[in-house]
Protein backbone atom coordinates (compact mmCIF):
# COMPACT_ATOMS: atom_id res chain seq x y z
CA UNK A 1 0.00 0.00 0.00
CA UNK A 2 3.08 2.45 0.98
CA UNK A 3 4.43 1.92 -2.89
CA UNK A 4 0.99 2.28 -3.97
CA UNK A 5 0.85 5.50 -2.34
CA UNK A 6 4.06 6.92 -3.19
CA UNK A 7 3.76 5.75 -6.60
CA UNK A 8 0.21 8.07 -6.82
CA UNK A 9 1.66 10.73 -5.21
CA UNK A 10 3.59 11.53 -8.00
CA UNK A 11 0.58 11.96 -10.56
CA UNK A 12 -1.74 14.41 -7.67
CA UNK A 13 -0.61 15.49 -4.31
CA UNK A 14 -3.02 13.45 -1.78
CA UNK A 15 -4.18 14.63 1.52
CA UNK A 16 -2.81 12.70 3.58
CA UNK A 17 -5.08 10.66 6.30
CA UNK A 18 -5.11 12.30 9.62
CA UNK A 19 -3.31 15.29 8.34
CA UNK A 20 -1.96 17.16 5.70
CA UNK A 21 -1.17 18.61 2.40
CA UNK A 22 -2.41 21.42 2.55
CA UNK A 23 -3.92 23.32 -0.88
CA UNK A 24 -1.37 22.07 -3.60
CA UNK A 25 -0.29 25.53 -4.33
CA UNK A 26 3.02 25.21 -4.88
CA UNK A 27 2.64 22.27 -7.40
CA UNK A 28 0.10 25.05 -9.33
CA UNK A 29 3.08 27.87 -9.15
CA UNK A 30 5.08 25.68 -10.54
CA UNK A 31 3.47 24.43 -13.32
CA UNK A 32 2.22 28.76 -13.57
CA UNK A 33 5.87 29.13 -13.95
CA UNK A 34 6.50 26.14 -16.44
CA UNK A 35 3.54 26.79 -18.90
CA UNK A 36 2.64 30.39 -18.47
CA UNK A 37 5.16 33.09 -20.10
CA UNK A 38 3.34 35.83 -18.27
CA UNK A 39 3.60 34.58 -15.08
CA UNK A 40 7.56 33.56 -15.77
CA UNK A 41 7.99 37.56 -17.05
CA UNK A 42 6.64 38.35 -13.20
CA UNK A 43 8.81 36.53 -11.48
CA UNK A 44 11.92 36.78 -13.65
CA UNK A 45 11.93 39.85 -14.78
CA UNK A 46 8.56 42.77 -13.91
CA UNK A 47 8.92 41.84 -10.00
CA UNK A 48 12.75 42.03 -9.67
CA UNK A 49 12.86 45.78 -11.94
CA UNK A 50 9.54 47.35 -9.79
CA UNK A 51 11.32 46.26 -6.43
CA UNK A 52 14.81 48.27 -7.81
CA UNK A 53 13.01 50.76 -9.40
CA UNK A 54 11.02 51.93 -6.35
CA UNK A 55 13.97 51.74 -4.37
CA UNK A 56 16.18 54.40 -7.24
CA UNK A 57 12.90 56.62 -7.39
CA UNK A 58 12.31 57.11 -3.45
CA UNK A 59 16.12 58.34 -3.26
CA UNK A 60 15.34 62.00 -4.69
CA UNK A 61 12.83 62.46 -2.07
CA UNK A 62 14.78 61.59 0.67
CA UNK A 63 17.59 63.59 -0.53
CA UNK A 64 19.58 60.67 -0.95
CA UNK A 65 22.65 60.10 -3.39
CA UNK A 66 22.41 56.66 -5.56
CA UNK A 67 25.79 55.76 -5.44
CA UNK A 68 27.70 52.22 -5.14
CA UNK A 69 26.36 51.07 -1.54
CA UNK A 70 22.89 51.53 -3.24
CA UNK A 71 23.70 49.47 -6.29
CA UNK A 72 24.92 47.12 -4.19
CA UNK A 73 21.32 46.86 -2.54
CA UNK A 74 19.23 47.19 -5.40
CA UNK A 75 21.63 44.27 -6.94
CA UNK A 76 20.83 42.24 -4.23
CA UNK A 77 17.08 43.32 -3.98
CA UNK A 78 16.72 42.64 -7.24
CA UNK A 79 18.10 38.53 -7.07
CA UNK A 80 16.17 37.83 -3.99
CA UNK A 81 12.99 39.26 -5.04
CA UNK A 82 13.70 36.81 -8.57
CA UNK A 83 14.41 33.77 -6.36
CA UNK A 84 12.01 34.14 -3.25
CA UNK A 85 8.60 36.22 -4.35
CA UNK A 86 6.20 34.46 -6.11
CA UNK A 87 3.06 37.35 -5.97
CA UNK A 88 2.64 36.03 -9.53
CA UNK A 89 0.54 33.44 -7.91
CA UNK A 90 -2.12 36.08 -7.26
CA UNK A 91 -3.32 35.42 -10.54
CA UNK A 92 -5.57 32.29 -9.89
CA UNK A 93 -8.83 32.65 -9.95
CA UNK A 94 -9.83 30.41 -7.00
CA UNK A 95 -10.20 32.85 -3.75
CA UNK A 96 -8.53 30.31 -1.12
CA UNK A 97 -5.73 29.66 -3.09
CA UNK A 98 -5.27 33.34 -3.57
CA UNK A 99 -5.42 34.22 0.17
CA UNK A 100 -2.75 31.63 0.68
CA UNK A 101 -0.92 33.37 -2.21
CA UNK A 102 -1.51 37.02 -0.37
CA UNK A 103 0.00 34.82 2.72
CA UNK A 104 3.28 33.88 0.83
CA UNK A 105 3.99 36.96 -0.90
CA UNK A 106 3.69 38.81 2.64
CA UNK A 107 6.04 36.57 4.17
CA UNK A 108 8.03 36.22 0.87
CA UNK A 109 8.62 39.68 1.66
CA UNK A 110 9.67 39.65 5.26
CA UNK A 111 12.30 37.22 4.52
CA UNK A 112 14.02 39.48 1.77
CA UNK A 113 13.70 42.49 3.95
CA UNK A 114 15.13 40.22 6.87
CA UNK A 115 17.38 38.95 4.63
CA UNK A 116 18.96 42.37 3.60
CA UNK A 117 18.70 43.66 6.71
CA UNK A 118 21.09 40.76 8.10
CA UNK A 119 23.39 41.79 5.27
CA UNK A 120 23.33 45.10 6.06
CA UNK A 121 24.34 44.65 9.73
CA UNK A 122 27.22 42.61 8.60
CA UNK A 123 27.94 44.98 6.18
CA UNK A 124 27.80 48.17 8.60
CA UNK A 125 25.19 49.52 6.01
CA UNK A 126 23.58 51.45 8.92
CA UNK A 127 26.37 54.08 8.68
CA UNK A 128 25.40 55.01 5.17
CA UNK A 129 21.69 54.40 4.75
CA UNK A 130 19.10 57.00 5.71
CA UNK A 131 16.53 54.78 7.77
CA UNK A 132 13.57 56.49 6.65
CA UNK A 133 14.61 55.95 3.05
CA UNK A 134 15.32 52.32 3.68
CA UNK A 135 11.36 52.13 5.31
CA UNK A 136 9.70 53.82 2.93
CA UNK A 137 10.82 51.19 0.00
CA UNK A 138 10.72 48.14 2.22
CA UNK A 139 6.55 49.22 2.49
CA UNK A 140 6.15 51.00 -0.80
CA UNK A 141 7.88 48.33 -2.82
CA UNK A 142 5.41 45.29 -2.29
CA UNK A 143 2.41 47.83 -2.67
CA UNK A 144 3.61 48.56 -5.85
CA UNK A 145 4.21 44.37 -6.46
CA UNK A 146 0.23 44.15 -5.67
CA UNK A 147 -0.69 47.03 -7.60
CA UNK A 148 0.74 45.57 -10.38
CA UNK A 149 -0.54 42.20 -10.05
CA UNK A 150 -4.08 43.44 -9.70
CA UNK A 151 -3.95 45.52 -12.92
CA UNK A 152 -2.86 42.67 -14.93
CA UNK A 153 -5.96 40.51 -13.53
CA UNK A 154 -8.05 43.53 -13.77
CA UNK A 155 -6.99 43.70 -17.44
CA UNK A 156 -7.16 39.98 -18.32
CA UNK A 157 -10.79 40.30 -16.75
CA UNK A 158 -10.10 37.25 -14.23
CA UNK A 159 -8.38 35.10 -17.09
CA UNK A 160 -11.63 34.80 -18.90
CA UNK A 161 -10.95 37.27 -21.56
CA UNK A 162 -7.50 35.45 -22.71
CA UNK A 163 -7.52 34.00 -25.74
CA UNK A 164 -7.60 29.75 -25.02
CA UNK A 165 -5.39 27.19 -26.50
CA UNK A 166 -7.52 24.29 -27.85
CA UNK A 167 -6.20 21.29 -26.51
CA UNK A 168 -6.58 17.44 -26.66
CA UNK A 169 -5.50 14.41 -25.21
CA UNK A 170 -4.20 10.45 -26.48
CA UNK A 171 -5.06 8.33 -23.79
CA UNK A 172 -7.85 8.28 -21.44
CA UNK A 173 -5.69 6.44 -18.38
CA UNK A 174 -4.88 7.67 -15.20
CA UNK A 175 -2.37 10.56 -15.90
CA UNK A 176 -4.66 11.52 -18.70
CA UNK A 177 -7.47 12.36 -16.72
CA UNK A 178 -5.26 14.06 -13.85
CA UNK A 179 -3.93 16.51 -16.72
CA UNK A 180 -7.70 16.97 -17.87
CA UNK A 181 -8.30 17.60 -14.23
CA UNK A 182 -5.76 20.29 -13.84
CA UNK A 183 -6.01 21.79 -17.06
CA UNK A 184 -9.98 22.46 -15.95
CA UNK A 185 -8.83 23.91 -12.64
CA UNK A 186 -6.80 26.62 -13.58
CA UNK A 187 -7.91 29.02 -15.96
CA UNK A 188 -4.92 30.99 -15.91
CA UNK A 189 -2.74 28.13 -18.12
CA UNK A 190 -5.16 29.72 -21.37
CA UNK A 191 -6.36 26.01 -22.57
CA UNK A 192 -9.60 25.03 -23.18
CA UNK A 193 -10.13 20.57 -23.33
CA UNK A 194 -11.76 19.70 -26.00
CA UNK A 195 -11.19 15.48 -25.59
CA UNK A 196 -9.63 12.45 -25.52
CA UNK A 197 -8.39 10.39 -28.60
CA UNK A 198 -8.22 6.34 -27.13
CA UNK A 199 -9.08 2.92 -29.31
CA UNK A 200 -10.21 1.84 -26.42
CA UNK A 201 -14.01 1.23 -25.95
CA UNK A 202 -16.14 3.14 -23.06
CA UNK A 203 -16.63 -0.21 -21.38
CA UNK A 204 -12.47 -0.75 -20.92
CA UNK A 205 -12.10 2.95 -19.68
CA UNK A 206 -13.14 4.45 -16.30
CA UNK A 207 -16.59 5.87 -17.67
CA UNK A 208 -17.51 7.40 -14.49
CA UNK A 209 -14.33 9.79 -15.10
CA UNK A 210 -15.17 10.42 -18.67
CA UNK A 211 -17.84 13.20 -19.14
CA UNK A 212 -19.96 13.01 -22.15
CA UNK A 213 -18.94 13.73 -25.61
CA UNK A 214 -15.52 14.09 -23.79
CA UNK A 215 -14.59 11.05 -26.24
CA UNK A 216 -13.43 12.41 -29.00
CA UNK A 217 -12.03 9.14 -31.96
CA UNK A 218 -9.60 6.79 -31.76
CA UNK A 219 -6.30 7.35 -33.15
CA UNK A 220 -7.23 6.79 -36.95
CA UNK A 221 -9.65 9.60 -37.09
CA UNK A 222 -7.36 11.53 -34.86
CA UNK A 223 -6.12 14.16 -37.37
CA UNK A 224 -9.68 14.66 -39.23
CA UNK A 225 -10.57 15.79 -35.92
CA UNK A 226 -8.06 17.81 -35.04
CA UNK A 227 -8.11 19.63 -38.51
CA UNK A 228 -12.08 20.37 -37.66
CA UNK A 229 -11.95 21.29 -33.77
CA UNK A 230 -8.65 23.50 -34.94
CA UNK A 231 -6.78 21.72 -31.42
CA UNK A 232 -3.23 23.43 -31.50
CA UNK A 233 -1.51 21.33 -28.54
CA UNK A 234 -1.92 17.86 -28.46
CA UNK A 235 -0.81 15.83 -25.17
CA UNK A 236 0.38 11.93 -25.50
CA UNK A 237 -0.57 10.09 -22.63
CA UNK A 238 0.39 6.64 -23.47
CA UNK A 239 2.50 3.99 -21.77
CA UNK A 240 6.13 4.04 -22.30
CA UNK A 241 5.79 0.26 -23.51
CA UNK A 242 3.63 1.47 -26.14
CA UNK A 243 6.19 2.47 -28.54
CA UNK A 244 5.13 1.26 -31.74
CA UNK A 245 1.97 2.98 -31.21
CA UNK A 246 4.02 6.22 -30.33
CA UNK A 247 5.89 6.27 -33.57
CA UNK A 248 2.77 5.99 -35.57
CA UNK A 249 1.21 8.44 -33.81
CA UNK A 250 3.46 11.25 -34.45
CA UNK A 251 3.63 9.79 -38.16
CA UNK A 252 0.11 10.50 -38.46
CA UNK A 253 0.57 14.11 -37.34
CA UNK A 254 3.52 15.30 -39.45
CA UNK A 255 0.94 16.62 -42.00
CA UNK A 256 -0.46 19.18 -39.36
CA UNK A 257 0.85 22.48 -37.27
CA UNK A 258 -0.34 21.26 -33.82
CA UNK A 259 2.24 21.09 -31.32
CA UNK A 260 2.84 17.92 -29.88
CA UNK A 261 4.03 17.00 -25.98
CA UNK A 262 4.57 13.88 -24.43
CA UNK A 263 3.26 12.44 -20.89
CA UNK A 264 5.63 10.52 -19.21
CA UNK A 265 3.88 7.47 -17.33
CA UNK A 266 3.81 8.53 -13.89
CA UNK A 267 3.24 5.09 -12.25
CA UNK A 268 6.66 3.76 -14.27
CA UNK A 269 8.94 6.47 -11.59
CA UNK A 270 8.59 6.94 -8.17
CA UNK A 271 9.59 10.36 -9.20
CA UNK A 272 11.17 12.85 -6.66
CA UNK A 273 11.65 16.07 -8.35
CA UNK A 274 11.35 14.81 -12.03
CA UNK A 275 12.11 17.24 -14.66
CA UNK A 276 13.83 17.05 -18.35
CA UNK A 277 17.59 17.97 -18.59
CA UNK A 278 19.85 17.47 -21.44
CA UNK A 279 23.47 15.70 -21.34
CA UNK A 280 25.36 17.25 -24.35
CA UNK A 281 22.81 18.13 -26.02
CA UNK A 282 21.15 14.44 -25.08
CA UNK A 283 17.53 15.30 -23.68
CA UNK A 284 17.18 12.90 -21.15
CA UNK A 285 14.16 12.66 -18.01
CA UNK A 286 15.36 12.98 -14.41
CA UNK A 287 13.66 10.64 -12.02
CA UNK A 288 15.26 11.08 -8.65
CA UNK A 289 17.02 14.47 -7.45
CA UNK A 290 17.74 16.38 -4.29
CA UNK A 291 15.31 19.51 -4.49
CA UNK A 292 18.45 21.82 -3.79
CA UNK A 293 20.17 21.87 -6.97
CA UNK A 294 21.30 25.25 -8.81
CA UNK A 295 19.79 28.09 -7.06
CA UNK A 296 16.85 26.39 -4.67
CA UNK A 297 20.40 25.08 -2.93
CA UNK A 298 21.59 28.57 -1.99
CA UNK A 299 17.63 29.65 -1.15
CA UNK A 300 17.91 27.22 1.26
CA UNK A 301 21.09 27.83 2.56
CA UNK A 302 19.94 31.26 2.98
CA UNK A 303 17.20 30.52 4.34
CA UNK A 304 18.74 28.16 6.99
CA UNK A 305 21.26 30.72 8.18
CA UNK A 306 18.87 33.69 8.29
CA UNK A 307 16.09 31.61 10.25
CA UNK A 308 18.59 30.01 12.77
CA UNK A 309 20.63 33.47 13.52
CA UNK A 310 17.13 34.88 13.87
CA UNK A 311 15.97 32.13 16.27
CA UNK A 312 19.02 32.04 18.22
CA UNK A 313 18.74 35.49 19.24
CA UNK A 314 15.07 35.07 20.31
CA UNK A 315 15.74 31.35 22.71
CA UNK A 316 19.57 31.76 23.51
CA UNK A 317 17.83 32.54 26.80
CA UNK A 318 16.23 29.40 26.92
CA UNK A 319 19.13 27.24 25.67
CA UNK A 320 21.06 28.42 28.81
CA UNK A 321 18.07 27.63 31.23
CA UNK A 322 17.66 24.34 29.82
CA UNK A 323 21.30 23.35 29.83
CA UNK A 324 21.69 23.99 33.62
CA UNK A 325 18.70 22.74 34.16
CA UNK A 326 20.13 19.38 32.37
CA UNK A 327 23.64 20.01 34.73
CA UNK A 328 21.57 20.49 37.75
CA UNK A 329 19.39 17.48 37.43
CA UNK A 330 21.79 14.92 36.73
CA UNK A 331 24.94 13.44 36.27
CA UNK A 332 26.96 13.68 32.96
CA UNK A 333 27.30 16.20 29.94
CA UNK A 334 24.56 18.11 28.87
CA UNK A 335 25.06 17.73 25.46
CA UNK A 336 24.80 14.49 23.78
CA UNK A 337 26.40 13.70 20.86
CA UNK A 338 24.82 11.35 18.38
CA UNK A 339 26.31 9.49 14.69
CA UNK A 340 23.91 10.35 12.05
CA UNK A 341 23.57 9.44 8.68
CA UNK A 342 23.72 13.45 6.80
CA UNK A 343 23.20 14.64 2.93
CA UNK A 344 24.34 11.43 0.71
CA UNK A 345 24.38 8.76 3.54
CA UNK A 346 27.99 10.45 5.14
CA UNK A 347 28.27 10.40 8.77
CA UNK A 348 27.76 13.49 10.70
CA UNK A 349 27.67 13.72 14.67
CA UNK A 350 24.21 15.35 15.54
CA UNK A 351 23.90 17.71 19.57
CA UNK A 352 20.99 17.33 21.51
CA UNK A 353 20.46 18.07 24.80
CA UNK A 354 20.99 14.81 27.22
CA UNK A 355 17.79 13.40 28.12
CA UNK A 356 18.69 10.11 29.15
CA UNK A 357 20.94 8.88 31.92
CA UNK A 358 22.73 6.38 29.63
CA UNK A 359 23.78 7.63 26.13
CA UNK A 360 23.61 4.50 23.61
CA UNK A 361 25.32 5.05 19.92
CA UNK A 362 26.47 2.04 18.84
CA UNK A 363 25.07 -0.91 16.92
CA UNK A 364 21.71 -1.40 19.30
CA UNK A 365 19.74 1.41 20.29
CA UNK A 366 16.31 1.40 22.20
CA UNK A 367 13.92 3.73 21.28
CA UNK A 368 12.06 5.70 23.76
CA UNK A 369 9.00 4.78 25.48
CA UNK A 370 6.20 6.41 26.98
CA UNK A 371 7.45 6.02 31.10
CA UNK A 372 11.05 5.01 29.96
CA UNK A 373 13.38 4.68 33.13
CA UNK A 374 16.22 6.00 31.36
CA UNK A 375 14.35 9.47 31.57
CA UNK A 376 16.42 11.95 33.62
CA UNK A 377 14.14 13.96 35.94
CA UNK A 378 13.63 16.18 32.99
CA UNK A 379 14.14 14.85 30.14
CA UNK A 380 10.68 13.17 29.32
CA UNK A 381 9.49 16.63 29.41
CA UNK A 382 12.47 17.79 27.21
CA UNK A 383 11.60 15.37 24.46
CA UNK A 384 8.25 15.64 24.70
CA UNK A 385 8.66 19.85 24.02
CA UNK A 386 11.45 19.20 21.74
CA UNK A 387 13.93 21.29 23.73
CA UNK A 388 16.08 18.27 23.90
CA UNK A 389 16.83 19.50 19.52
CA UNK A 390 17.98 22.89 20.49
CA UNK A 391 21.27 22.34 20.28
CA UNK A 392 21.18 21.64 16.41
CA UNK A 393 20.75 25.01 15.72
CA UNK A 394 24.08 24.69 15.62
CA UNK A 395 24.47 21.41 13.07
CA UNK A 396 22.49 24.16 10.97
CA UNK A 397 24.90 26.56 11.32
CA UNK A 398 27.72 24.00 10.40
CA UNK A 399 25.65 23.17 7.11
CA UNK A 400 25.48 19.38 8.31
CA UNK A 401 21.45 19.98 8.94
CA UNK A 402 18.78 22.39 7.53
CA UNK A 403 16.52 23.62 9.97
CA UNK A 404 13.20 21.70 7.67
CA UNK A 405 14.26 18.11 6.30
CA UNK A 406 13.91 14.62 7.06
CA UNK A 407 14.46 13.88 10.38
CA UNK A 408 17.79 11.67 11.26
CA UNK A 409 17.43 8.27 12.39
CA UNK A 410 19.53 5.99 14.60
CA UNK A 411 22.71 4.44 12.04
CA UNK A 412 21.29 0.84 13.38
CA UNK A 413 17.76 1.84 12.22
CA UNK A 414 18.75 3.28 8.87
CA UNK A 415 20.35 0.08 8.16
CA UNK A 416 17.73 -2.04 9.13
CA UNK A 417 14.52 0.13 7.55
CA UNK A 418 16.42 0.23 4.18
CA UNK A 419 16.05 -3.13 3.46
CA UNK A 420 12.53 -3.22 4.02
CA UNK A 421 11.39 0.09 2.88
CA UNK A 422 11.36 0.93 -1.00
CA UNK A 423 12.70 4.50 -1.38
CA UNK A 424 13.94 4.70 2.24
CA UNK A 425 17.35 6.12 1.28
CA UNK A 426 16.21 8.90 -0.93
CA UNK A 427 15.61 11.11 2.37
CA UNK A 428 19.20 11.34 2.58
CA UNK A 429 19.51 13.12 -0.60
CA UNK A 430 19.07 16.11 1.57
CA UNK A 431 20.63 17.53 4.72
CA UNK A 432 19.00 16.44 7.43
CA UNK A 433 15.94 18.07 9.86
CA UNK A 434 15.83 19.56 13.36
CA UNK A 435 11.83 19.63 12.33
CA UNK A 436 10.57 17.95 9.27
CA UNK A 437 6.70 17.12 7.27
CA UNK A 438 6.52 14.16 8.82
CA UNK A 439 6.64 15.18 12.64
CA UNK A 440 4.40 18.05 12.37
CA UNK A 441 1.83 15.96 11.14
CA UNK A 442 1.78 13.72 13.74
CA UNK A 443 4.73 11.12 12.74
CA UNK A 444 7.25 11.45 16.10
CA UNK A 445 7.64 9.13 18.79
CA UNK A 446 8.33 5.69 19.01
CA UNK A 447 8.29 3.54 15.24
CA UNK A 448 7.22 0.35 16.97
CA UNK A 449 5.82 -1.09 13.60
CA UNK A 450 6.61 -1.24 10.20
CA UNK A 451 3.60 0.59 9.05
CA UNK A 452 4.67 3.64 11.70
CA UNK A 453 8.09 4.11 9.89
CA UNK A 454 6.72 3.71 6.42
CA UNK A 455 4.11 6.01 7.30
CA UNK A 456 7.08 8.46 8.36
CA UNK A 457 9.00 7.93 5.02
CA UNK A 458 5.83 8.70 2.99
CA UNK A 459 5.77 12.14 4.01
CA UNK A 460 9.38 12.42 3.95
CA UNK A 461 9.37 11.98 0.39
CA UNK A 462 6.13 14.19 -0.04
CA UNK A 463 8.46 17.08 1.33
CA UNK A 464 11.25 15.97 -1.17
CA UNK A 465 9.07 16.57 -4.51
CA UNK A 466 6.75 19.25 -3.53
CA UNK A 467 9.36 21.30 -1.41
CA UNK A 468 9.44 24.96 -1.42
CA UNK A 469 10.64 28.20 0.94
CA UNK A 470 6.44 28.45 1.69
CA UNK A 471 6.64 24.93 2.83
CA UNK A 472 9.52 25.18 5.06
CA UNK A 473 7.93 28.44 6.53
CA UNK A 474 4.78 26.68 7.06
CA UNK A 475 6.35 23.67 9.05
CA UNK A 476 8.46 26.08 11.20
CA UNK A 477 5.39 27.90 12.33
CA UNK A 478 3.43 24.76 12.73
CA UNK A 479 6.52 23.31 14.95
CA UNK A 480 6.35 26.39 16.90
CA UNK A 481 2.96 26.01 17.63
CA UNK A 482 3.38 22.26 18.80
CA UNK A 483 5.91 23.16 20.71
CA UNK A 484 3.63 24.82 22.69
CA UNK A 485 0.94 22.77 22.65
CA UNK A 486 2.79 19.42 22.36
CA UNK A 487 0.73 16.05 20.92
CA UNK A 488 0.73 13.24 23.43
CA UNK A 489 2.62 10.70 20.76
CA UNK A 490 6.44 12.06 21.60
CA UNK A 491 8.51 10.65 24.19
């Protein structure tokens, strides 16, 4: 059921039982950004030159010079506004999806601003900036970002006005009807489904999925009817095995204009972050990759170091407390250092506050239980509040762990779990997690059966092909708020 599961993910994000994915908005930015050239001119190009350019035209009416420390800033504005903001997203029509857009561009913002201001410290750029120049572009700016967005969609008269592309279909299966699906839901990607071609009959497809008249011919009559219904973009939805059927296909079509794309079979891959690359000048289909290649890597990075120096100076307080607190109440160090399989499978040592009065690392090691007598006097309640991971902060700050990501397990447990669990190692493509998907939906505690663990990996791979900066934010506020409220399943 677990490959079953992971193998459906891939086609249509799934909300998880008991928890959990919340509206698959970034999967729809994405594909915005893949498919629609207007909303890739937003984020590439329109966002980036309004942020700069209200940041040069404020400087005349603060009576400040533009000079090098400026360029320097609107340089800087100007890539992390291209790699973080995403208010193109405010374009979908549907009006949950675009408060939770509204949501992300607001804290999209926060962490540039944060993000520059960090520099800035570093950088002693409080000597030269004027303060009330620097505040007056970090509020105008995003105004301006909205303003703009909101003409556009005033102007493409909520994305009905836009001119469709007339689109069709070869292959009524399952990835066939989950593009029909999507293609229906957004408006903004300008298509308009006209069919399917299949030489199937009704009976041998899933009818109850297949509205009327939806059925367009099968593959003989396919270019008749594309000729008639004038269908520009035709999508091939056919089994990889189904070669010979392939070739004849696009045969068939070489006497037309339409513009032909082809659907790989989702259920083939247990894809995590598929795309299409090219190996000297080879095009060839990724399957498996670490979400932080290129520049999603030094997002991340970014976002790790800005995040942790941020949270540091807010809980360095409680850090302290809970250390002597761990001295006070028991024997031993209070930090305990743990082997870890990091990024790639390589060993890294992992801190954590000592919870335990015995600190096992070797080839056997006993998870906790719920009234475990190895609990120090406080260290039930340490693990239980997660206070116990404080001291990973600084694994973050050594680049050995992210602050969101997979969380490690015990060497012994790795070992064992990847021989039983398909896909178990791909979680170490990634630095590991103080926090992760998995435990803030309800995955921590003790993995006393299979189905627990597999469970656990599930989501850890969910986090792996959907991940984005709006994720990560998401599950740091959500671990916050357990943290506070802590679920009776840790120990």
């Amino acid at each position: 059921m677990a490959e079953l599961a992971a193998k459906q993910e891939a086609i249509q994000p799934q909300r998880e039982e008991g928890a959990a994915f919340y509206p698959s908005l970034d999967t729809l930015q994405g594909e915005l950004e893949r498919i629609s050239p207007l909303v890739t001119l937003f984020k590439s190009v329109i966002d980036p030159v309004l942020v700069v350019a209200t940041l040069y035209l404020l400087h005349p009416l603060f009576d400040v010079a533009f000079g090098s420390t400026e360029l320097v800033l609107a340089a800087l504005a100007f890539l992390l506004t291209m790699l973080v903001m995403d208010g193109s997203v405010l374009l979908v029509r549907s009006q949950g999806l675009m408060w939770w857009g509204l949501l992300r561009f607001v804290l999209g913002w926060c962490f540039v601003v944060a993000t520059l201001s960090l520099i800035g410290y570093l950088a002693s750029w409080h000597l030269y900036f004027y303060p009330p120049y620097l505040l007056a572009w970090a509020l105008l700016a995003p105004a301006t970002l909205l303003a703009s967005h909101g003409l556009v969609q005033l102007l493409m008269g909520g994305g009905e006005r836009v001119a469709k592309r007339k689109v069709a279909i070869v292959g009524a299966n399952e990835a066939g009807l989950t593009l029909r699906d999507r293609i229906g839901a957004n408006g903004y990607l300008n298509m308009e489904f006209v069919g399917f071609f299949d030489d199937r009959e009704l009976t041998r497809l899933d009818a109850g999925r297949i509205k009327p008249g939806e059925l367009l011919a099968t593959l003989a009559g396919m270019a008749e009817v594309i000729q008639r219904e004038g269908i520009s973009h035709v999508y091939i939805s056919l089994p990889m095995s189904s070669q010979p059927r392939v070739m004849s296909l696009l045969d068939s079509l070489q006497d037309s204009t339409v513009s032909i794309y082809f659907v790989p079979d989702y259920f083939v891959f247990d894809m995590i972050q598929g795309h299409v690359d090219n190996v000297a000048g080879i095009p060839v289909v990724c399957v498996c990759d670490s979400p932080f290649t290129g520049l999603k890597g030094v997002v991340k990075r970014a976002e790790d170091i800005v995040l942790t120096l941020a949270i540091l100076a807010l809980i360095w307080p409680l850090m302290l407390g809970t250390a002597l607190a761990v001295k006070l109440t028991s024997p031993g160090p209070v930090i305990f250092r743990q082997k870890r399989y990091g990024m790639d499978g390589k060993s890294i040592v992992v801190y954590k506050f000592r919870s335990m009065t015995v600190m096992e690392d070797g080839d056997k090691v006993v998870q906790a239980r719920q009234g475990d007598q190895r609990f120090t006097p406080i260290g039930g309640f340490l693990r239980k509040s997660s206070l116990d991971e404080l001291p990973q902060f600084i694994n973050v700050l050594e680049g050995k762990m992210s602050i969101v990501g997979p969380r490690p397990h015990a060497n012994t447990h790795n070992e064992y779990y990847r021989k039983l669990i398909k896909g178990y190692m791909i979680r170490h493509k990634v630095r590991p997690g103080i926090t992760g998907w998995a435990q803030v939906n309800g995955c921590r505690g003790e993995t006393d059966t299979l189905d627990k663990m597999e469970k656990r990996i599930e989501f850890d791979l969910a986090y792996l092909r959907h991940w984005s900066l709006w994720m990560d934010l998401r599950i740091v506020l959500m671990t916050a708020y357990q943290t506070v409220k802590p679920k009776g399943n840790a120990y």
